[in-house]
PDB file of N, CA and C in Angstrom:
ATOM      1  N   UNK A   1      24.324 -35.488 -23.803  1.00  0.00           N
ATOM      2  CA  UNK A   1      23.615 -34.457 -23.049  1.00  0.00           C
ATOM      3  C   UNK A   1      24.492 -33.209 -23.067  1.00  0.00           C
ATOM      4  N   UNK A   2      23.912 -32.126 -23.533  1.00  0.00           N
ATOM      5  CA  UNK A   2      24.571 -30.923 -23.507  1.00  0.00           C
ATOM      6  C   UNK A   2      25.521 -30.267 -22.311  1.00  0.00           C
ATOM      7  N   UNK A   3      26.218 -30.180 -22.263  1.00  0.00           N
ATOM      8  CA  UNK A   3      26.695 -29.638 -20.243  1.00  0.00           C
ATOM      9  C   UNK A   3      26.222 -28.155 -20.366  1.00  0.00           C
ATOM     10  N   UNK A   4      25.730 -27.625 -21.652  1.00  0.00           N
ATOM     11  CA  UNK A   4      25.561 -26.050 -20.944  1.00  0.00           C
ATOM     12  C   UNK A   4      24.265 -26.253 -20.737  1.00  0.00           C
ATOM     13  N   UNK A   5      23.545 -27.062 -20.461  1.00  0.00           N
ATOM     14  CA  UNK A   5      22.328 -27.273 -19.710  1.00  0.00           C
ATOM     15  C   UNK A   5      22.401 -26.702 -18.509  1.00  0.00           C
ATOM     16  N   UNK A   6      23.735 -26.411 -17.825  1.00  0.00           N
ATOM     17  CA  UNK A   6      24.103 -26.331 -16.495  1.00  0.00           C
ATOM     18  C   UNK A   6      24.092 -24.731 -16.627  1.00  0.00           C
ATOM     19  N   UNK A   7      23.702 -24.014 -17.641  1.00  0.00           N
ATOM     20  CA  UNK A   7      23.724 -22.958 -17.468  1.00  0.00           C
ATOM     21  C   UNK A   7      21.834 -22.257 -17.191  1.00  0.00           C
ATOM     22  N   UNK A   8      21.189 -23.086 -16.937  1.00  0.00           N
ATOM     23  CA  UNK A   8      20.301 -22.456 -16.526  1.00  0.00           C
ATOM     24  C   UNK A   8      19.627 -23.179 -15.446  1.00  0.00           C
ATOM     25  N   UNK A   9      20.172 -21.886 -14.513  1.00  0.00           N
ATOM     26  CA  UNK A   9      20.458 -21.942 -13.121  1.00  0.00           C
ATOM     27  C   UNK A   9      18.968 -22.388 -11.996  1.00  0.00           C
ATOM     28  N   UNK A  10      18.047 -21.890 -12.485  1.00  0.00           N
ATOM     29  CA  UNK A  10      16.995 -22.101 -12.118  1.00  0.00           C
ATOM     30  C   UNK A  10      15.926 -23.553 -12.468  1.00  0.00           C
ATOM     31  N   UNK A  11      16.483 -23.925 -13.178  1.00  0.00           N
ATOM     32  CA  UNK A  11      15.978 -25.489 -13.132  1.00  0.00           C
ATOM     33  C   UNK A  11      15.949 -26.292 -12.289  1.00  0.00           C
ATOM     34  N   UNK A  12      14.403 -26.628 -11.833  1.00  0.00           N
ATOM     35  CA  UNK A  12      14.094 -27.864 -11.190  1.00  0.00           C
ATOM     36  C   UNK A  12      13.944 -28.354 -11.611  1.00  0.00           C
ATOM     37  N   UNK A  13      13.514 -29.222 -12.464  1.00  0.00           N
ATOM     38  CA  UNK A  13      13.303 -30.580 -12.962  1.00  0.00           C
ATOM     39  C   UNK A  13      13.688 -30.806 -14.591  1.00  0.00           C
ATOM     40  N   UNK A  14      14.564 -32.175 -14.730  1.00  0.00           N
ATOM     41  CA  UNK A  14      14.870 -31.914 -15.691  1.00  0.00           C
ATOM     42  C   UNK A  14      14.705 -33.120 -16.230  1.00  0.00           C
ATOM     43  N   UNK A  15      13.582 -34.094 -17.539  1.00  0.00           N
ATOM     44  CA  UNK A  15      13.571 -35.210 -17.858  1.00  0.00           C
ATOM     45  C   UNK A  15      13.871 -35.768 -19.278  1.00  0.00           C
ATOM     46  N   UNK A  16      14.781 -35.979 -19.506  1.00  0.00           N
ATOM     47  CA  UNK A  16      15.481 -36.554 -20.584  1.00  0.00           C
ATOM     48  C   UNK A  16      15.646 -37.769 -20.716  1.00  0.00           C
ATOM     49  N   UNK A  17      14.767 -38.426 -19.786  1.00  0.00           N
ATOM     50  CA  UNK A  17      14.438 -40.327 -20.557  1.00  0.00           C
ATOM     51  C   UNK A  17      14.044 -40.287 -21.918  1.00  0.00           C
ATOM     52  N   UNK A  18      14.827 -41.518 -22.396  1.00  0.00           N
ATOM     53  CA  UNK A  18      14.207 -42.387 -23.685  1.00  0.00           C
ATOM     54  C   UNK A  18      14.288 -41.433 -24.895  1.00  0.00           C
ATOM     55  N   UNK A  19      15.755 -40.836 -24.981  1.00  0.00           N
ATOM     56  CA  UNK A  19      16.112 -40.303 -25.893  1.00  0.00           C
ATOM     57  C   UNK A  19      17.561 -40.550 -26.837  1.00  0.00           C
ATOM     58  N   UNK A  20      17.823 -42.030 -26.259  1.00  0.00           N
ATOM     59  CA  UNK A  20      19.020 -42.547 -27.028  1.00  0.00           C
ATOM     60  C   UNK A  20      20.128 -41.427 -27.016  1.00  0.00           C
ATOM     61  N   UNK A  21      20.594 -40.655 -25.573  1.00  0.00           N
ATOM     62  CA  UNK A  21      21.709 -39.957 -25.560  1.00  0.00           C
ATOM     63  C   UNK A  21      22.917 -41.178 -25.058  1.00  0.00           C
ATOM     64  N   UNK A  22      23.818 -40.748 -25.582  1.00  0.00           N
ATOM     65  CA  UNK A  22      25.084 -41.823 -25.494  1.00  0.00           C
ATOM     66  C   UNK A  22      26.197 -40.866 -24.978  1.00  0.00           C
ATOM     67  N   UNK A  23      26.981 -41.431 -24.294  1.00  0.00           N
ATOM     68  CA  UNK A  23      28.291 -40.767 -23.445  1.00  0.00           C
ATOM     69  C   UNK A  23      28.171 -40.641 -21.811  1.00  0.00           C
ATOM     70  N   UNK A  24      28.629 -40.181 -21.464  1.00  0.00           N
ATOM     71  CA  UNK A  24      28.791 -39.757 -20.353  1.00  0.00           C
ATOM     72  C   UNK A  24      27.487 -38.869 -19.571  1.00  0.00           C
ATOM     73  N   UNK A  25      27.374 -39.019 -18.556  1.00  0.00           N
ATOM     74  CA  UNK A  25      26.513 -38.029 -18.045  1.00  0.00           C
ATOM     75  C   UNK A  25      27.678 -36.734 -17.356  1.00  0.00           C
ATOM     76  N   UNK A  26      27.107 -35.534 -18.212  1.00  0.00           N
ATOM     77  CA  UNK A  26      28.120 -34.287 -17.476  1.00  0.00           C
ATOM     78  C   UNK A  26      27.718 -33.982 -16.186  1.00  0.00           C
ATOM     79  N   UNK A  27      29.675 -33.858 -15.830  1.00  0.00           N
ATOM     80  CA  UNK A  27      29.351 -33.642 -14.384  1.00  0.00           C
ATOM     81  C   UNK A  27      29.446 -31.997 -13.910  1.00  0.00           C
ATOM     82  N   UNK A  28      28.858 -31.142 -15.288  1.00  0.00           N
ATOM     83  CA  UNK A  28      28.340 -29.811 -15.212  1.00  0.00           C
ATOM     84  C   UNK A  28      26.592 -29.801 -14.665  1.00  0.00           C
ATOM     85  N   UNK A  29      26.314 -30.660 -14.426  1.00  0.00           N
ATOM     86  CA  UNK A  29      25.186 -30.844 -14.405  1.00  0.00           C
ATOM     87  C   UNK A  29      24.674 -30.419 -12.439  1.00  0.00           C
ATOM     88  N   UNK A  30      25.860 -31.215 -11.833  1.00  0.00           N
ATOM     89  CA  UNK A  30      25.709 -30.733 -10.687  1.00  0.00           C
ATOM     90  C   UNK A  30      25.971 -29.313 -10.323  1.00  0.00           C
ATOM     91  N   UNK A  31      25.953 -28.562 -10.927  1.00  0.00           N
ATOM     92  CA  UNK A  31      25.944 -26.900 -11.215  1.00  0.00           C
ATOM     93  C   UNK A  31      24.412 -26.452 -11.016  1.00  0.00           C
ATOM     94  N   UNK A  32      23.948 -27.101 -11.048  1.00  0.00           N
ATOM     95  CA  UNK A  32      21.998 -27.057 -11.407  1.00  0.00           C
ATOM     96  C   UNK A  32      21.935 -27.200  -9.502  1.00  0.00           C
ATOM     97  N   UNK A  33      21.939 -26.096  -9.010  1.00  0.00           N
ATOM     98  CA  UNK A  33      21.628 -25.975  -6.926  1.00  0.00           C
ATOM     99  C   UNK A  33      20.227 -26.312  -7.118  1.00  0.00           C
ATOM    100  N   UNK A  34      19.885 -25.783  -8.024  1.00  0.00           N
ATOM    101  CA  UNK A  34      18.347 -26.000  -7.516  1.00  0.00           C
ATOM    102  C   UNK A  34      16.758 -27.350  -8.116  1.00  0.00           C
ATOM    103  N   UNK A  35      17.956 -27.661  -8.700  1.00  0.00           N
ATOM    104  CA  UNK A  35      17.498 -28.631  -9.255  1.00  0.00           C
ATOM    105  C   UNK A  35      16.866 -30.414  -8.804  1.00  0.00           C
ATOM    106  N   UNK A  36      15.232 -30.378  -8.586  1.00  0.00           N
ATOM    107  CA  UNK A  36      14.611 -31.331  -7.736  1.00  0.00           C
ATOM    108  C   UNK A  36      14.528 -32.640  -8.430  1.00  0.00           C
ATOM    109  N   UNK A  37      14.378 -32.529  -9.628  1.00  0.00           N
ATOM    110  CA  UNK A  37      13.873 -34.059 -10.436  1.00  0.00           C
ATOM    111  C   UNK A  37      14.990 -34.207 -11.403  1.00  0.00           C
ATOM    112  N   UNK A  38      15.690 -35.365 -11.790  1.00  0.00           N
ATOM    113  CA  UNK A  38      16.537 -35.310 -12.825  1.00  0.00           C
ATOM    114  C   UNK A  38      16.343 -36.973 -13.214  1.00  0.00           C
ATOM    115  N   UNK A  39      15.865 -37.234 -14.425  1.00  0.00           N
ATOM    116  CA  UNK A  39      15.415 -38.622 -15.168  1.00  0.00           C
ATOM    117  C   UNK A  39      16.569 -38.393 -16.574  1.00  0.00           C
ATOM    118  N   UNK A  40      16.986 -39.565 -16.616  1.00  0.00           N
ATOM    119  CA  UNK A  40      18.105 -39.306 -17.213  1.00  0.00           C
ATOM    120  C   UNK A  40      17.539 -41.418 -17.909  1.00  0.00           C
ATOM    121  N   UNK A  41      16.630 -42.183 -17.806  1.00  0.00           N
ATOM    122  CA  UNK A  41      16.672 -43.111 -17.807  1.00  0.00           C
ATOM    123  C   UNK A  41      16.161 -43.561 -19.353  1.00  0.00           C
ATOM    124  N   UNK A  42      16.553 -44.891 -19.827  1.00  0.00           N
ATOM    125  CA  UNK A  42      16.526 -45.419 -20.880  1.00  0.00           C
ATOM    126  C   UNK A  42      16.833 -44.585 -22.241  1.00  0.00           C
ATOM    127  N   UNK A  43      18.354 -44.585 -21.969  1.00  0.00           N
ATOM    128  CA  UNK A  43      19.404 -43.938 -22.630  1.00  0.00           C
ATOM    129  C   UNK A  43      20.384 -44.924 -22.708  1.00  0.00           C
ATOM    130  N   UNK A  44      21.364 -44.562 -23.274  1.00  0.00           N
ATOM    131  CA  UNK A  44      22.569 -45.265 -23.849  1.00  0.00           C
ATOM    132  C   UNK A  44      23.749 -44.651 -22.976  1.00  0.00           C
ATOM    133  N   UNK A  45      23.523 -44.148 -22.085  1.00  0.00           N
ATOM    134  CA  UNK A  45      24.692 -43.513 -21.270  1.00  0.00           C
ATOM    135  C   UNK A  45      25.702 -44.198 -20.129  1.00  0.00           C
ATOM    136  N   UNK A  46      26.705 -43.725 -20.054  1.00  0.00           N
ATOM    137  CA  UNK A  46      28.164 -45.239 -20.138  1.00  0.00           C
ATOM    138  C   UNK A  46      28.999 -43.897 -18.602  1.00  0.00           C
ATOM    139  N   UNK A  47      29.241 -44.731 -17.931  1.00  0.00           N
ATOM    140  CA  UNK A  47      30.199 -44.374 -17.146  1.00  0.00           C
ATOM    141  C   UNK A  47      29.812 -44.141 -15.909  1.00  0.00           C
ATOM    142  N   UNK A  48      30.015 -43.819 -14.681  1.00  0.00           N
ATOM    143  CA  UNK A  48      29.656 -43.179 -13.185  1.00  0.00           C
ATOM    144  C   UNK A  48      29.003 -42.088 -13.476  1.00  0.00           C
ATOM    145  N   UNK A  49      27.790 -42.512 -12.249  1.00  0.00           N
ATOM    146  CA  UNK A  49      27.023 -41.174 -11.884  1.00  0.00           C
ATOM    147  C   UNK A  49      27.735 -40.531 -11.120  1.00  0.00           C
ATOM    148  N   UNK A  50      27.928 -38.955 -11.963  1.00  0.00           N
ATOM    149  CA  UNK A  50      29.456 -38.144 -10.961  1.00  0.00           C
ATOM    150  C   UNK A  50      28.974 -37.465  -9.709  1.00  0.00           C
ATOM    151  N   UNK A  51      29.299 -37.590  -9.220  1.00  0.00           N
ATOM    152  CA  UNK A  51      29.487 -37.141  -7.236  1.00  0.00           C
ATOM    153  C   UNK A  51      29.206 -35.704  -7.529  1.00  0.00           C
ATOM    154  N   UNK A  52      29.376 -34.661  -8.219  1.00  0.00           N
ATOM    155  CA  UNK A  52      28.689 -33.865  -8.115  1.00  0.00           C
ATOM    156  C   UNK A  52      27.020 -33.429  -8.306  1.00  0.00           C
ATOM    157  N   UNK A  53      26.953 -34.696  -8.854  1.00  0.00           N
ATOM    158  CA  UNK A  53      25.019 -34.490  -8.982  1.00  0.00           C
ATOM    159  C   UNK A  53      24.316 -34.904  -8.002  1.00  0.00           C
ATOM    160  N   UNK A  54      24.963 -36.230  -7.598  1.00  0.00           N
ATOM    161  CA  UNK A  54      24.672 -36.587  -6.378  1.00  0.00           C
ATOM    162  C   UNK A  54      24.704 -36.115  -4.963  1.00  0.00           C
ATOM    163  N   UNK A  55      25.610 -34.673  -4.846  1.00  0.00           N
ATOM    164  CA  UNK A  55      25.516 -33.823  -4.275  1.00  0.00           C
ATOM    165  C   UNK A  55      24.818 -32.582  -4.314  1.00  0.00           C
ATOM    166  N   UNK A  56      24.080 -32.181  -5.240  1.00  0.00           N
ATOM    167  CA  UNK A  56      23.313 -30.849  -4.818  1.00  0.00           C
ATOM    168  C   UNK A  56      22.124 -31.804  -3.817  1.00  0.00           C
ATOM    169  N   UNK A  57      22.028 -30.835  -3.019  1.00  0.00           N
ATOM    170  CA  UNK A  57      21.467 -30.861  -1.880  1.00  0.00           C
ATOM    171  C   UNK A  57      19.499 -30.920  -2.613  1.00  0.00           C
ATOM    172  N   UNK A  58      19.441 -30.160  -2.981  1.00  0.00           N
ATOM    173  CA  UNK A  58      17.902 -30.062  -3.539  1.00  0.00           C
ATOM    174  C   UNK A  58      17.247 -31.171  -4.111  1.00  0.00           C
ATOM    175  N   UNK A  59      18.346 -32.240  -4.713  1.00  0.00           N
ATOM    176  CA  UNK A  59      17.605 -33.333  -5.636  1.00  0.00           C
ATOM    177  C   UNK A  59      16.699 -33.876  -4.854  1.00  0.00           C
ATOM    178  N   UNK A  60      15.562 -34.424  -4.955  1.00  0.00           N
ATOM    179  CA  UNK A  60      14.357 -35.488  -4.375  1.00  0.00           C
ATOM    180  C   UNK A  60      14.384 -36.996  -5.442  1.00  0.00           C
ATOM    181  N   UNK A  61      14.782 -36.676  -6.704  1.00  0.00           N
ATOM    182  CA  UNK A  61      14.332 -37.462  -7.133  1.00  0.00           C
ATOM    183  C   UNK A  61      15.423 -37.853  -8.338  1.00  0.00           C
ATOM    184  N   UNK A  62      16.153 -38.938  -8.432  1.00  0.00           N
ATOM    185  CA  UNK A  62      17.333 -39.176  -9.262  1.00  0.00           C
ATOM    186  C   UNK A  62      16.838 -40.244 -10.140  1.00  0.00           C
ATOM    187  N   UNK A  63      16.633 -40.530 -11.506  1.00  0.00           N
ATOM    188  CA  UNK A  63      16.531 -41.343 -12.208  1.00  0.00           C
ATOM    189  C   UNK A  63      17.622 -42.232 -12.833  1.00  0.00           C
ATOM    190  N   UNK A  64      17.977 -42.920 -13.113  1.00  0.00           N
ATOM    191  CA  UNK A  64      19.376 -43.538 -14.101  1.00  0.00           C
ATOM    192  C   UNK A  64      19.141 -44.975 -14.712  1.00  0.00           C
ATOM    193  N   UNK A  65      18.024 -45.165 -14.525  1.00  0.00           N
ATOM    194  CA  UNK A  65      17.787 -46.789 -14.531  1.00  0.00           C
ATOM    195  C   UNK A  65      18.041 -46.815 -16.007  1.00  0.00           C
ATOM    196  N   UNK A  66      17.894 -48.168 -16.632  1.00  0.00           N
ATOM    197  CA  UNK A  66      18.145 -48.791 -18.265  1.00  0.00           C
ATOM    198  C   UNK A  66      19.302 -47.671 -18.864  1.00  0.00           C
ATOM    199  N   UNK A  67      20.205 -47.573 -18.459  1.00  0.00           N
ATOM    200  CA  UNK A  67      21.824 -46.901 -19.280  1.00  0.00           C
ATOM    201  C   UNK A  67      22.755 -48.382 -18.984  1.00  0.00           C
ATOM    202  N   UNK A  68      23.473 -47.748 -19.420  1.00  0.00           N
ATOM    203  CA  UNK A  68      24.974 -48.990 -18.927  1.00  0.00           C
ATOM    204  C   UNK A  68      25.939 -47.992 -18.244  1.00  0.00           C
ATOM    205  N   UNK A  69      25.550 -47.732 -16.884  1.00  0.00           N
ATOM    206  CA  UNK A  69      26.396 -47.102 -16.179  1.00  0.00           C
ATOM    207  C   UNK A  69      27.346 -48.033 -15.082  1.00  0.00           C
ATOM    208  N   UNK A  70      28.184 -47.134 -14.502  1.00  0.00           N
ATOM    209  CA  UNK A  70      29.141 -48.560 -13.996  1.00  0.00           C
ATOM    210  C   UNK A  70      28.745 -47.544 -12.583  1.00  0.00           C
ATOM    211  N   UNK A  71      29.630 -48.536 -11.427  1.00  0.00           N
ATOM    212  CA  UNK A  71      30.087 -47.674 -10.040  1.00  0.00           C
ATOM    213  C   UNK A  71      28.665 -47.855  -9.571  1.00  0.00           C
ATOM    214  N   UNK A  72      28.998 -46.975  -8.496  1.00  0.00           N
ATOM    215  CA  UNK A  72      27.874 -46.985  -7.220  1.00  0.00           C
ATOM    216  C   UNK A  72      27.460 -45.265  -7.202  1.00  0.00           C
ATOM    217  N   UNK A  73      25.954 -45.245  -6.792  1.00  0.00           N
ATOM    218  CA  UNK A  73      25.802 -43.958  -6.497  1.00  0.00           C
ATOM    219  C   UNK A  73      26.015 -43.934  -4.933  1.00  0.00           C
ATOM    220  N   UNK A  74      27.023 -42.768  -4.961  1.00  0.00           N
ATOM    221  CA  UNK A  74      27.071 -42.327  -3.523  1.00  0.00           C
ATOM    222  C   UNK A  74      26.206 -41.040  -3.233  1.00  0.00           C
ATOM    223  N   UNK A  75      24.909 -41.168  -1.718  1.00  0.00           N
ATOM    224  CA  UNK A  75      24.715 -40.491  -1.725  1.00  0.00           C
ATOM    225  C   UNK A  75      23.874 -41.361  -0.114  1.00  0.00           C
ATOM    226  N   UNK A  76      24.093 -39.951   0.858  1.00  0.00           N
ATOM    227  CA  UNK A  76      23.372 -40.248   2.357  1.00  0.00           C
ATOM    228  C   UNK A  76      22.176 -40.376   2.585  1.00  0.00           C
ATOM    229  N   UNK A  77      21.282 -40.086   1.142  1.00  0.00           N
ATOM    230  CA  UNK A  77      19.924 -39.654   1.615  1.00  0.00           C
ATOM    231  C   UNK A  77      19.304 -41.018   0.382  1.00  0.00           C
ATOM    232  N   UNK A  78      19.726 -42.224   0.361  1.00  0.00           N
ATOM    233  CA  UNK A  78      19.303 -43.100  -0.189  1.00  0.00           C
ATOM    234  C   UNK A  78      18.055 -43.109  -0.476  1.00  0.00           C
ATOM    235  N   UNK A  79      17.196 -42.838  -0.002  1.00  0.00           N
ATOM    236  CA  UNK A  79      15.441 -42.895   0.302  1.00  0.00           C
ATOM    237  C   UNK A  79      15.193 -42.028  -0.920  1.00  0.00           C
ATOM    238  N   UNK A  80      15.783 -41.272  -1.754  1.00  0.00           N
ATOM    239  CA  UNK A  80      15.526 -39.755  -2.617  1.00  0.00           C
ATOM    240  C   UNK A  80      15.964 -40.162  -3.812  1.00  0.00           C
ATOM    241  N   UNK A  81      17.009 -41.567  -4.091  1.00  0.00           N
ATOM    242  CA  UNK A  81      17.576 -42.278  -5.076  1.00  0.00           C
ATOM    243  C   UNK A  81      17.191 -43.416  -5.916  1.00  0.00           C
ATOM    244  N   UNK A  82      16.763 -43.630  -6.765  1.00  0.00           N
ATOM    245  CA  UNK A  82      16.540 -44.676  -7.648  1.00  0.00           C
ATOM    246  C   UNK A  82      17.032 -44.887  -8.714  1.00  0.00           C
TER     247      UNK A  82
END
């Protein structure tokens, strides 16, 4: 996944399931304030969902399912997470 994705600032929703991206998910990504939907699922992507995505305040809706990610998502508003 590109990290200068994080350069356009005005993105809400962003869905990139089921595109066989591999690596890491960038944690430029939590740069995106305004950003409501993020599907990131049935990918090849390896490592922790980084604490900065899980922190913009705006997300409603977090995707990650079918990757091989490790760790726990931390985040207070569980109900907004899947």
């Amino acid at each position: 996944i590109p990290p200068n994705l994080s350069m356009m600032k005005q993105m809400t929703k962003l869905y990139l399931q089921d595109n066989k991206f591999t690596g890491i998910i960038p944690v430029e990504l939590g740069q995106l304030d305004k950003l409501v939907d993020l599907s990131l699922s049935y990918n090849g992507l390896q490592g922790p969902v980084p604490a900065e995505i899980t922190a913009v305040k705006s997300i409603e809706l977090l995707h990650v399912h079918r990757n091989m990610l490790t760790g726990s998502v931390n985040c207070d508003r569980s109900n907004a997470l899947e």
